[in-house]
C-alpha atoms as a PDB file:
ATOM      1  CA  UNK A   1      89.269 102.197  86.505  1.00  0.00           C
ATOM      2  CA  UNK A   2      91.878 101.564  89.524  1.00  0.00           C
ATOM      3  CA  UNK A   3      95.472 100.985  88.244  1.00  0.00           C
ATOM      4  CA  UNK A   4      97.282  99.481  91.401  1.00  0.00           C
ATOM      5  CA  UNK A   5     100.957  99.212  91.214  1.00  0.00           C
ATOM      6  CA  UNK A   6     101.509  96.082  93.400  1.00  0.00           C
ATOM      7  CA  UNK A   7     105.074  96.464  94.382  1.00  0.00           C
ATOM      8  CA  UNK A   8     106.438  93.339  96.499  1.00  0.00           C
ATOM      9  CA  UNK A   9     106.356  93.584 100.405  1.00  0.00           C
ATOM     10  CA  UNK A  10     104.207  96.486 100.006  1.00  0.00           C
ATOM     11  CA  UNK A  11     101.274  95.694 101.639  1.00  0.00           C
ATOM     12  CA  UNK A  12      99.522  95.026  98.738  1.00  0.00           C
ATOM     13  CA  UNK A  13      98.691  91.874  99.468  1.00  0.00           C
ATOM     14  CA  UNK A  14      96.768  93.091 102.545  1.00  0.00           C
ATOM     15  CA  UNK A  15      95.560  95.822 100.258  1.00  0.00           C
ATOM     16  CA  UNK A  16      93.696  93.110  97.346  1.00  0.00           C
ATOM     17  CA  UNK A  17      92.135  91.393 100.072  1.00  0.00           C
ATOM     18  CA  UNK A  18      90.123  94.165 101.043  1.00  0.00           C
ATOM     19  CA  UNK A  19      89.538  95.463  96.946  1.00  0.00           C
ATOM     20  CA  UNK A  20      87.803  91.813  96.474  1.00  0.00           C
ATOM     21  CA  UNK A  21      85.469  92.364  98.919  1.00  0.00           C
ATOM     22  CA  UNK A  22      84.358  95.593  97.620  1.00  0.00           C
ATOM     23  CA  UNK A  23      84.939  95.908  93.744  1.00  0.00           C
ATOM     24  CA  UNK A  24      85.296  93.721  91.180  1.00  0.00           C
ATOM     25  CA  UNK A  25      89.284  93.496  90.429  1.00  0.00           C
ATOM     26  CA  UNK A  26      91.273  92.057  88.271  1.00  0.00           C
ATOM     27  CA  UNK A  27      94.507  90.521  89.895  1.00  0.00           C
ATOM     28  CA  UNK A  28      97.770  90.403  86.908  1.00  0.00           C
ATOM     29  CA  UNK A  29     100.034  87.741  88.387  1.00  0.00           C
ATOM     30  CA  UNK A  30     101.964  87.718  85.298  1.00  0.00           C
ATOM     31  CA  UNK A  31     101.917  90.367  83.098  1.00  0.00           C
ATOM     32  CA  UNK A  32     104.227  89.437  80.425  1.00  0.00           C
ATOM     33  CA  UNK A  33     101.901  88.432  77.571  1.00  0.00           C
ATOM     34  CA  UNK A  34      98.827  89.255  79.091  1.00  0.00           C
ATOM     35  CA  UNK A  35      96.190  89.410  76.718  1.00  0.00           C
ATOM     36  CA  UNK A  36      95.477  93.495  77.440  1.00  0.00           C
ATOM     37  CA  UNK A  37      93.021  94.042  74.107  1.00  0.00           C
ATOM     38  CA  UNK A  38      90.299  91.329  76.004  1.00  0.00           C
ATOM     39  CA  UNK A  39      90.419  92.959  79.344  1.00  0.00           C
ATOM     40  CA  UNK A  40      86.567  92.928  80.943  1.00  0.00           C
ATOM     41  CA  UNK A  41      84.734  95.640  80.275  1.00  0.00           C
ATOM     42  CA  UNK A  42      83.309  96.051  84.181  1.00  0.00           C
ATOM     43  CA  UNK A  43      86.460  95.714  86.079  1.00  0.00           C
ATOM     44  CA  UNK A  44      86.824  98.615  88.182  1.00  0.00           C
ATOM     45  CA  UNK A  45      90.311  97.688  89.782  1.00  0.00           C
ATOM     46  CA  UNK A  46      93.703  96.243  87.673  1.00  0.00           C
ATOM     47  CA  UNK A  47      95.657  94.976  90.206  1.00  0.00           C
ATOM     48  CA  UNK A  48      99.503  93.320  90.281  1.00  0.00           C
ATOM     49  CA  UNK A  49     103.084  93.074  90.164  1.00  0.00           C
ATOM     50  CA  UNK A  50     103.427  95.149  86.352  1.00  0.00           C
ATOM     51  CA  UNK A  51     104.698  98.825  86.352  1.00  0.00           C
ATOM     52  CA  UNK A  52     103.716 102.125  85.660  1.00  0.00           C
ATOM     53  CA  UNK A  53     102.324 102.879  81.771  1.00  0.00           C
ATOM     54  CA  UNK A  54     100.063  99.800  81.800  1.00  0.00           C
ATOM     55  CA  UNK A  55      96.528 101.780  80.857  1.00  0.00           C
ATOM     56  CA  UNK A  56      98.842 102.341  77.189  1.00  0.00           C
ATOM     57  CA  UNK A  57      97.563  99.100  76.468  1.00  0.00           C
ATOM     58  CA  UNK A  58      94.189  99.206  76.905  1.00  0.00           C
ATOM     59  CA  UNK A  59      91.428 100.288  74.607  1.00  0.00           C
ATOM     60  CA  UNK A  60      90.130 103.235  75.519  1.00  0.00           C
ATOM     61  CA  UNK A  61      86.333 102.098  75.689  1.00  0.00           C
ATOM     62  CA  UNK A  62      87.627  99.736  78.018  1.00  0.00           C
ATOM     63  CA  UNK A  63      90.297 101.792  80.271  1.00  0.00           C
ATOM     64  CA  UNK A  64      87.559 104.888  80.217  1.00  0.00           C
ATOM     65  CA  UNK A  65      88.777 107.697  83.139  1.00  0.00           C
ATOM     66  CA  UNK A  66      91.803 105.790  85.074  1.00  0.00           C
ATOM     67  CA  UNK A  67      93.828 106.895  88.706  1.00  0.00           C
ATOM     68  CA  UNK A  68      96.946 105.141  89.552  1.00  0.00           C
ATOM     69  CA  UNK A  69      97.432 104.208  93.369  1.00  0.00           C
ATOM     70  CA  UNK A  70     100.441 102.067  95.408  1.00  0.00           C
ATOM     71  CA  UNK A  71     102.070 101.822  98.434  1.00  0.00           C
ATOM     72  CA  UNK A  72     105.830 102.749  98.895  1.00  0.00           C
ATOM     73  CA  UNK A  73     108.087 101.364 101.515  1.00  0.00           C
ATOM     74  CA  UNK A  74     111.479 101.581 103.682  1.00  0.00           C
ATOM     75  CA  UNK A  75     113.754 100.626 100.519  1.00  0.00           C
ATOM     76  CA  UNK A  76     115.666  98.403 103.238  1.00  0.00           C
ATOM     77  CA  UNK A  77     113.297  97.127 104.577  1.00  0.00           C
ATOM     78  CA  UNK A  78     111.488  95.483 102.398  1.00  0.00           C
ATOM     79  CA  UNK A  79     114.451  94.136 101.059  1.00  0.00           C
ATOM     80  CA  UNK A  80     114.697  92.529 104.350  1.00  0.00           C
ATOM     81  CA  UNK A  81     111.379  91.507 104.115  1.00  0.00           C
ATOM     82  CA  UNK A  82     111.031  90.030 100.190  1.00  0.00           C
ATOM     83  CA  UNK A  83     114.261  87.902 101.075  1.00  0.00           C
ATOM     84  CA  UNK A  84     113.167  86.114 103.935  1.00  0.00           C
ATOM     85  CA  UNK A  85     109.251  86.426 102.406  1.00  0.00           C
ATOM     86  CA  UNK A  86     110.264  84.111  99.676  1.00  0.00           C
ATOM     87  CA  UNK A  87     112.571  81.518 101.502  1.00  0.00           C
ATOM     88  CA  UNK A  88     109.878  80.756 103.291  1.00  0.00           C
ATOM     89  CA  UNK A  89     106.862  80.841 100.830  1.00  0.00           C
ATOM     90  CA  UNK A  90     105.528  77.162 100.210  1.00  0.00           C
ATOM     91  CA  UNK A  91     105.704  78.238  96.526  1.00  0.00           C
ATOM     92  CA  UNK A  92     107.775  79.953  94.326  1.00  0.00           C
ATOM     93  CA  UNK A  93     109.973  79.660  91.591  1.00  0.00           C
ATOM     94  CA  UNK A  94     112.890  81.595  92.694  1.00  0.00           C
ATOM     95  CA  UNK A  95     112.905  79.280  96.386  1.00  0.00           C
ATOM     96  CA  UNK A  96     115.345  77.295  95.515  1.00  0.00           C
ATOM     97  CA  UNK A  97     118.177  79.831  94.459  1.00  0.00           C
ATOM     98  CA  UNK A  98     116.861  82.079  97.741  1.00  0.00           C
ATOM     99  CA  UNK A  99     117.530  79.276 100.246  1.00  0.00           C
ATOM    100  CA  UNK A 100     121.107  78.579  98.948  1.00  0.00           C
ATOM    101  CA  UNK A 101     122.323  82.009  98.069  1.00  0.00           C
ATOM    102  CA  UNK A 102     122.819  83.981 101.037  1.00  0.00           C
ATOM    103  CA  UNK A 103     121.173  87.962 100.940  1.00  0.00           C
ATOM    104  CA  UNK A 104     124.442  90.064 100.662  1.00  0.00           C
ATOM    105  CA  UNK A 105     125.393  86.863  97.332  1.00  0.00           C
ATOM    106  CA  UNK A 106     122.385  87.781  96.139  1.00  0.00           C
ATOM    107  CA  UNK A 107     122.135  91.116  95.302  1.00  0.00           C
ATOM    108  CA  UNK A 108     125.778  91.249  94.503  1.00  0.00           C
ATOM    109  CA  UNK A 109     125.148  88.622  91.777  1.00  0.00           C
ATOM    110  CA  UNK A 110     122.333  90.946  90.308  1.00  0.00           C
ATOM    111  CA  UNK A 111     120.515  88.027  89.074  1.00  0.00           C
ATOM    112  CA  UNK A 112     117.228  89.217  90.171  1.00  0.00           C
ATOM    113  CA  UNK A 113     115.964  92.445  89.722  1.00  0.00           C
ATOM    114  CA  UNK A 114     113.928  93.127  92.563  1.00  0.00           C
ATOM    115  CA  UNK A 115     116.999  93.916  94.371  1.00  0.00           C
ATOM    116  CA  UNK A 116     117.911  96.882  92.417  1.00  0.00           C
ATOM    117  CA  UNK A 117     116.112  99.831  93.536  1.00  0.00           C
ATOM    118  CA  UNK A 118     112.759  98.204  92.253  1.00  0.00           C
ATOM    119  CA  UNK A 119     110.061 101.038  93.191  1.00  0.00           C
ATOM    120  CA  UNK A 120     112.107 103.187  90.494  1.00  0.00           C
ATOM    121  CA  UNK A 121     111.694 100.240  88.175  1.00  0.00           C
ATOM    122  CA  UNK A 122     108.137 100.172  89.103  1.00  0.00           C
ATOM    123  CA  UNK A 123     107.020 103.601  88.889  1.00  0.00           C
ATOM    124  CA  UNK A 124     109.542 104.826  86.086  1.00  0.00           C
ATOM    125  CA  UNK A 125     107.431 101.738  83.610  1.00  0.00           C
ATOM    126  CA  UNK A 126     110.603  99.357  83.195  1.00  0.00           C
ATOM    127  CA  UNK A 127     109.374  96.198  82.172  1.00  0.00           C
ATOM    128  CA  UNK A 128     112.134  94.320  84.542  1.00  0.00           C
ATOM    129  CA  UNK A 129     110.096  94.663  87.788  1.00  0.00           C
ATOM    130  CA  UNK A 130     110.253  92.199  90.587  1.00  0.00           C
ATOM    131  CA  UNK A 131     111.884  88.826  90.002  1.00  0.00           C
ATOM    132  CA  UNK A 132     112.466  89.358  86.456  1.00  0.00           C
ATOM    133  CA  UNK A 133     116.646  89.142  85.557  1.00  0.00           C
ATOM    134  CA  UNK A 134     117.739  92.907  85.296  1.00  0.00           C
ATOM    135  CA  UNK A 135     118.111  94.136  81.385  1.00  0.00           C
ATOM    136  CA  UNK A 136     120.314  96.636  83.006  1.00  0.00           C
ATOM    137  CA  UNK A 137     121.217  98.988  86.593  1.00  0.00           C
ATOM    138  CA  UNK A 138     118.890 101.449  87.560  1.00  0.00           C
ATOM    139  CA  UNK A 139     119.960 104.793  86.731  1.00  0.00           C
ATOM    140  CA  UNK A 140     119.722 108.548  87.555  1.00  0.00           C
ATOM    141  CA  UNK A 141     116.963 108.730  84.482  1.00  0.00           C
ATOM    142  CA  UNK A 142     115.240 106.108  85.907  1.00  0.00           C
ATOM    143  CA  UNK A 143     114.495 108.119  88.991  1.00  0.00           C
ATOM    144  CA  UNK A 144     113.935 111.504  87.358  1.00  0.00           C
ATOM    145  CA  UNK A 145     111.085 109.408  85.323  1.00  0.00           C
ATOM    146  CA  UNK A 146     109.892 107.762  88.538  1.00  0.00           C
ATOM    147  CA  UNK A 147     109.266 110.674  90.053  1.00  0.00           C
ATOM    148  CA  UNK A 148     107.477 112.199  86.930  1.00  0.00           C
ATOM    149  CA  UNK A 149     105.142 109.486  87.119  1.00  0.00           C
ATOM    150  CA  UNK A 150     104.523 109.169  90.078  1.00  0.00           C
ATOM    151  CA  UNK A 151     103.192 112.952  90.291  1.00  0.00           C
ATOM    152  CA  UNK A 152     100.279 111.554  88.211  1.00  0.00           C
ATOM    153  CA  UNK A 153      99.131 108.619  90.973  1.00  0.00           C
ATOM    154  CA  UNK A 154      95.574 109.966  92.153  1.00  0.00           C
ATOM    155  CA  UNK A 155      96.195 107.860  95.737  1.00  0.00           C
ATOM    156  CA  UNK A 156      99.740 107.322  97.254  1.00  0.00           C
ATOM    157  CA  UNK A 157     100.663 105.583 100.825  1.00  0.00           C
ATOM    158  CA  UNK A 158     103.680 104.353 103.107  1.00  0.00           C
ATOM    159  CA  UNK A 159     103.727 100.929 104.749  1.00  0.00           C
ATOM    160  CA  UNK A 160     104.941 102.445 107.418  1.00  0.00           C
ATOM    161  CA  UNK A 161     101.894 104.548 107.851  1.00  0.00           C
ATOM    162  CA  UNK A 162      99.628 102.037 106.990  1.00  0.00           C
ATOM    163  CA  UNK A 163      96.688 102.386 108.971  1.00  0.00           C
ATOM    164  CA  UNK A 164      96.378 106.427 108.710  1.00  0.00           C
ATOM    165  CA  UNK A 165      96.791 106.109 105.173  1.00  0.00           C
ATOM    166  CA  UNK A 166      94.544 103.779 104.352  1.00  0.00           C
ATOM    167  CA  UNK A 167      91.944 105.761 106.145  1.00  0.00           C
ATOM    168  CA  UNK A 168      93.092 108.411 104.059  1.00  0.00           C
ATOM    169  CA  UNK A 169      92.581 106.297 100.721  1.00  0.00           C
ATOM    170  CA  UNK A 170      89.000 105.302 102.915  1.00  0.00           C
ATOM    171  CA  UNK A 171      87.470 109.054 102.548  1.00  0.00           C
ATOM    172  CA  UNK A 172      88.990 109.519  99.301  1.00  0.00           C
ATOM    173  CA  UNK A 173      87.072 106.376  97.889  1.00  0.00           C
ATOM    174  CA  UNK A 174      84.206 106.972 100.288  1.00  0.00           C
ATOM    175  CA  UNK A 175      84.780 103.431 101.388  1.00  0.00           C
ATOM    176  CA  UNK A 176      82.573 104.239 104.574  1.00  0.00           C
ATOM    177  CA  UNK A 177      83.423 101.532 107.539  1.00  0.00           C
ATOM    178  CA  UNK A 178      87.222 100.291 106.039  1.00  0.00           C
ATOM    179  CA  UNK A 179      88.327  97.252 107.789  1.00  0.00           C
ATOM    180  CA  UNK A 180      91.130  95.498 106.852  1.00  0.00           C
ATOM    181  CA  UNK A 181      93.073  91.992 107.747  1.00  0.00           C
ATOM    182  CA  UNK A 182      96.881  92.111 107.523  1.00  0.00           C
ATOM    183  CA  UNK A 183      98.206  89.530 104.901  1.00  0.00           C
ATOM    184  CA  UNK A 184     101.624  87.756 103.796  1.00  0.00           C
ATOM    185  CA  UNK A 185     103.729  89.357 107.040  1.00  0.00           C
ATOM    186  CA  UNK A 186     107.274  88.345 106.918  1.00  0.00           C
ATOM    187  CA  UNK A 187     107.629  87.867 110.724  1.00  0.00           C
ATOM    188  CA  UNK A 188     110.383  85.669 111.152  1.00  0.00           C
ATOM    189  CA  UNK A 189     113.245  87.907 109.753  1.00  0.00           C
ATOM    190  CA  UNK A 190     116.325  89.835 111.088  1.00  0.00           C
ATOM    191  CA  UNK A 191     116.325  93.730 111.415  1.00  0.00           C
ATOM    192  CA  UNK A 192     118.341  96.231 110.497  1.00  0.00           C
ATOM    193  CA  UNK A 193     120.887  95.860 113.377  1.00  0.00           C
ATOM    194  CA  UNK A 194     120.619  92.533 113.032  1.00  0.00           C
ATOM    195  CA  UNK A 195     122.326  92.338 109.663  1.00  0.00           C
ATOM    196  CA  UNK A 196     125.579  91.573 108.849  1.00  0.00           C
ATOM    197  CA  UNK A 197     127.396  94.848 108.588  1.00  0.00           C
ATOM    198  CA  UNK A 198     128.498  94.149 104.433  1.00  0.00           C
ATOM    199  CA  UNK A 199     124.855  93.127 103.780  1.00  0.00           C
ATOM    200  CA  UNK A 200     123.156  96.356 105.388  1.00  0.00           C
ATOM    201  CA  UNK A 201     126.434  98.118 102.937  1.00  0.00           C
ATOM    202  CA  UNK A 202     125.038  96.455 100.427  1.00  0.00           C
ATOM    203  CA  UNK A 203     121.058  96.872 100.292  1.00  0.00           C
ATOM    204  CA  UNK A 204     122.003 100.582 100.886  1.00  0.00           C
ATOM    205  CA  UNK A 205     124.482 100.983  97.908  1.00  0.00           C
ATOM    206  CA  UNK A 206     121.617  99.079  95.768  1.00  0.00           C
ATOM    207  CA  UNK A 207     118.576 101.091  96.840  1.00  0.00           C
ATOM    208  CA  UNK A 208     120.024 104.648  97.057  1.00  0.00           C
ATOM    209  CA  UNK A 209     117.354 105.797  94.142  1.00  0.00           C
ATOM    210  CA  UNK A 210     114.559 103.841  96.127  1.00  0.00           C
ATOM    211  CA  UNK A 211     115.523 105.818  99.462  1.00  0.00           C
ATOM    212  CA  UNK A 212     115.562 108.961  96.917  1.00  0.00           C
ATOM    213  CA  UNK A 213     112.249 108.549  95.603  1.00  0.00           C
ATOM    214  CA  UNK A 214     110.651 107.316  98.885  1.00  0.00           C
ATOM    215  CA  UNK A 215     111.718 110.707 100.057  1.00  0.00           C
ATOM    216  CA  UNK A 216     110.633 112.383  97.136  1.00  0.00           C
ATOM    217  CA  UNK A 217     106.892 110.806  97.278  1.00  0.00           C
ATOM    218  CA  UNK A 218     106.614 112.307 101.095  1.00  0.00           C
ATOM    219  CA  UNK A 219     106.868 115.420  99.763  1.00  0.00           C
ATOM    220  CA  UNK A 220     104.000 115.210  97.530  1.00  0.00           C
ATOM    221  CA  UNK A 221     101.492 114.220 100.054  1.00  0.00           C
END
């Protein structure tokens, strides 16, 4: 079995589309309370937005021989992009508070968790991933644990590298002719530059472990 970490506004979307055509997958859109004990026996790919330790609750006879895989991004940039991604999604949840709280409010308030260096939260197996309220800051152990776990992912990429990486992931999988259609883009957002200079402060200041692990993950490839 395929354990993909789905982190948001890491092309994973893009990256499910192309799974379902090829394997059968299992997509987690919520994770919390998942029934784990009556997963299907022939799934060959887990897939969604849950962290790192996941194949602990499995049965064995079920999980069998597992890899991890996921896709890391820019820290700030997909800030950017999961901001403006959800203020303009037709449905979600957290819309409402998105569309009247301004980015640089946002974070500040540390309401939502995804904010706060999530990839550490991701890969170190906190359960407060993605829009879940924060139990707590990321910390320093956080990121030493991230990066211990994520020395045990069988298939790692960059967004930024998208397309050489996943014909990387292609011969690894032997997924012979690998074609792909880009999905959920956030095209109508700001850059970098384009920021506010407090805001571009702030998304810094809050994903200083996520540019430290980012870093760390080049150096394993």
């Amino acid at each position: 079995m395929i354990i993909y970490t789905h982190i948001p506004k890491c092309a994973g979307s893009t990256f499910f589309v192309f799974l379902k055509q090829h394997y059968k997958v299992l997509q987690i859109k919520s994770w919390h309370g998942f029934n784990w004990k009556h997963l299907p026996k022939d799934i060959e790919y887990l897939f969604g937005h849950f962290p790192y330790g996941v194949h602990k609750k499995i049965k064995p006879k079920i999980l069998g021989n597992y890899q991890y895989m996921t896709f890391l991004r820019d820290p700030v940039e997909r800030v950017i992009s999961l901001y403006y991604f959800i203020r303009r999604k037709t449905k979600d949840k957290n819309k409402a508070l998105f569309l009247s709280t301004d980015l640089y409010d946002l974070i500040a308030q540390e309401k939502i968790s995804a904010f706060d260096n999530d990839m550490v939260r991701f890969i170190a197996g906190r359960n407060d991933v993605a829009m879940y309220p924060s139990t707590s800051r990321t910390t320093v152990q956080d990121l030493e644990q991230a990066k211990i776990n994520l020395c045990q992912y069988y298939a790692l990429g960059f967004v930024e590298n998208f397309d050489e990486d996943f014909k990387r992931f292609a011969e690894l999988f032997n997924w012979g002719d690998a074609t792909y259609e880009k999905r959920n883009r956030t095209c109508e957002r700001p850059t970098k530059e384009e920021l506010l200079s407090k805001t571009l402060a702030i998304i810094e200041e809050y994903t200083q472990l996520d540019l430290e692990l980012y870093n760390y993950a080049k150096t394993l490839l």
